[in-house]
Protein backbone atom coordinates (compact mmCIF):
# COMPACT_ATOMS: atom_id res chain seq x y z
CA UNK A 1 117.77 63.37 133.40
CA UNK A 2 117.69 66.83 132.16
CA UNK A 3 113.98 67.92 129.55
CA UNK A 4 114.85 67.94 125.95
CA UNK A 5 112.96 69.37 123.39
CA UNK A 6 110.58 67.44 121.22
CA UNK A 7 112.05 67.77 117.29
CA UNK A 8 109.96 68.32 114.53
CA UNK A 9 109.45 64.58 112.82
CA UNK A 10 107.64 64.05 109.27
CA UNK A 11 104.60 62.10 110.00
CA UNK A 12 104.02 59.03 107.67
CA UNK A 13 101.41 57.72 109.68
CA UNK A 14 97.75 58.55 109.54
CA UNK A 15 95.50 59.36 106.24
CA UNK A 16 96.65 61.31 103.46
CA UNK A 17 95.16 64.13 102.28
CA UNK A 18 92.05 64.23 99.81
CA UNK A 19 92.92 65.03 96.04
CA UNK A 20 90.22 67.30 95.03
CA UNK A 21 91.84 68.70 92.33
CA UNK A 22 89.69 66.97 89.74
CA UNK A 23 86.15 67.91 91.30
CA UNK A 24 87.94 71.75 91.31
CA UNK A 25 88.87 71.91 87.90
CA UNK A 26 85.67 70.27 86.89
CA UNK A 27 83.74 72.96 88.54
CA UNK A 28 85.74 76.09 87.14
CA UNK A 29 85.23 74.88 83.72
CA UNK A 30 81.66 74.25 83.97
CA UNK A 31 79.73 77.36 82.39
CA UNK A 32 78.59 80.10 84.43
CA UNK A 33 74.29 79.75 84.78
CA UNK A 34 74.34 83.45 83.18
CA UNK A 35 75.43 82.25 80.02
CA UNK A 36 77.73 85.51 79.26
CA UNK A 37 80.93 86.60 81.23
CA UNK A 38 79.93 90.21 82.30
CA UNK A 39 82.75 92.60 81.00
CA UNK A 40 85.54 93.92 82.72
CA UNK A 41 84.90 97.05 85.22
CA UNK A 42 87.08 99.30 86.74
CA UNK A 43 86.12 100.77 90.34
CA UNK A 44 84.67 104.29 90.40
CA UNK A 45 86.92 106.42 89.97
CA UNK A 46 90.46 104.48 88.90
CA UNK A 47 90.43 105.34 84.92
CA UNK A 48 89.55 108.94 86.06
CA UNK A 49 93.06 109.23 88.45
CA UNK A 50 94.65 107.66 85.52
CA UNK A 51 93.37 109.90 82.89
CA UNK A 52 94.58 112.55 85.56
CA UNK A 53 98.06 111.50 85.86
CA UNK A 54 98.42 110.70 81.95
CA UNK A 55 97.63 114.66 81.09
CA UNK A 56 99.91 115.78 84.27
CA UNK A 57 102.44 114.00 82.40
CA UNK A 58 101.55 114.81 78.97
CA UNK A 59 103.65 118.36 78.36
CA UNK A 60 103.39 119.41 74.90
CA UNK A 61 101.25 121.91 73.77
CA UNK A 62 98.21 121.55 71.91
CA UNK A 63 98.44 124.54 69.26
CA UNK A 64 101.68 123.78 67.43
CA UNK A 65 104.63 126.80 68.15
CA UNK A 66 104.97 128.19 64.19
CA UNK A 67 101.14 128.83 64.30
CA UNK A 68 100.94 129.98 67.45
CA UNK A 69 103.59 132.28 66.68
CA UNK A 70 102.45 133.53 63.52
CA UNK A 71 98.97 134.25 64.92
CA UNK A 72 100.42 136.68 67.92
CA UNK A 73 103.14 138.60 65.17
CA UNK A 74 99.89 139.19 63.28
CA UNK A 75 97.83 140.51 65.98
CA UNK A 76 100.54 142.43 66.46
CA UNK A 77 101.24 144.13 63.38
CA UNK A 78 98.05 145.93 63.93
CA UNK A 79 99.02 147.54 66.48
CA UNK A 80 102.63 148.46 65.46
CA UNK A 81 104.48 147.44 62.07
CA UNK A 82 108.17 146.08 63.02
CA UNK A 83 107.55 144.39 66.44
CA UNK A 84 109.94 141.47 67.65
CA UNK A 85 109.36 139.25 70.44
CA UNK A 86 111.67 137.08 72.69
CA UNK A 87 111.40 133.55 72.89
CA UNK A 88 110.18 133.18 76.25
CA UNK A 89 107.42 135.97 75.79
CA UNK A 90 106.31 133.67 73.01
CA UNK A 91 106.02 130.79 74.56
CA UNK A 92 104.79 132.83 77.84
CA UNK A 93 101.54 133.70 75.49
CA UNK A 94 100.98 130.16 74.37
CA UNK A 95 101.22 129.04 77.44
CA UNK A 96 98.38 131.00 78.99
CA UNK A 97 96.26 130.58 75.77
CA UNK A 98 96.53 126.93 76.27
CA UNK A 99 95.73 127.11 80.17
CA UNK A 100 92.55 129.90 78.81
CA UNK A 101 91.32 127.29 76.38
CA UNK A 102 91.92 124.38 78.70
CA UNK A 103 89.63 126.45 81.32
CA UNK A 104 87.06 127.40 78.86
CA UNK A 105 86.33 123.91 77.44
C-alpha cells in the first residue's frame, strides 16, 4: 500500500480554550496606582527632524517683497538718483538677507 499524507482535520475533541477576556478588560480599566496618566512624550530628537523638514519645506520669505524692495531702491538712491533693478537681482538680495538674518539669529 503506497504512504499517504496525513490531512489537516479540525479537532473537536479535547478542552476548549480559556475565555479570559473578562479578567483582561477588568484589569485595563482598573486605575493606574499613580493616580495621573503621565503625558505624551516624543523620543529625543523626533519633533526636532520634524521641525527640520517643516522649514525645508516652508519656501516663502520672511520679509514681504514690496518692503524688501522699497528698502534696497532707497539705499540706493543714496548712492545714485535714477537706479533700476531687475527682478532677479531683487529677489537675489532678499534672498541672501534672509539666509544673513537666518544665520545671525
Amino acid at each position: 500500500m503506497a504512504h499517504t499524507k496525513p490531512t489537516a482535520r479540525k479537532s473537536t475533541r479535547g478542552k476548549a480554550p480559556r475565555k479570559q477576556w473578562a479578567a483582561k478588560a477588568a484589569h485595563e480599566s482598573a486605575p493606574s496606582p499613580g493616580g495621573m496618566k503621565k503625558p505624551h512624550r516624543y523620543r529625543p530628537g523626533a519633533v526636532a527632524l520634524r521641525e527640520i523638514s517643516r522649514y525645508q519645506k516652508f519656501t516663502e520669505l520672511g520679509i514681504r517683497k514690496l518692503s524688501s524692495q522699497r528698502l534696497v531702491r532707497e539705499i540706493a538712491q543714496d548712492f545714485k538718483t535714477d537706479l533700476r533693478f531687475q527682478s532677479a537681482a531683487l529677489d537675489a538680495l532678499q534672498e541672501a538677507s534672509e539666509a544673513y538674518r537666518t544665520d545671525f539669529f
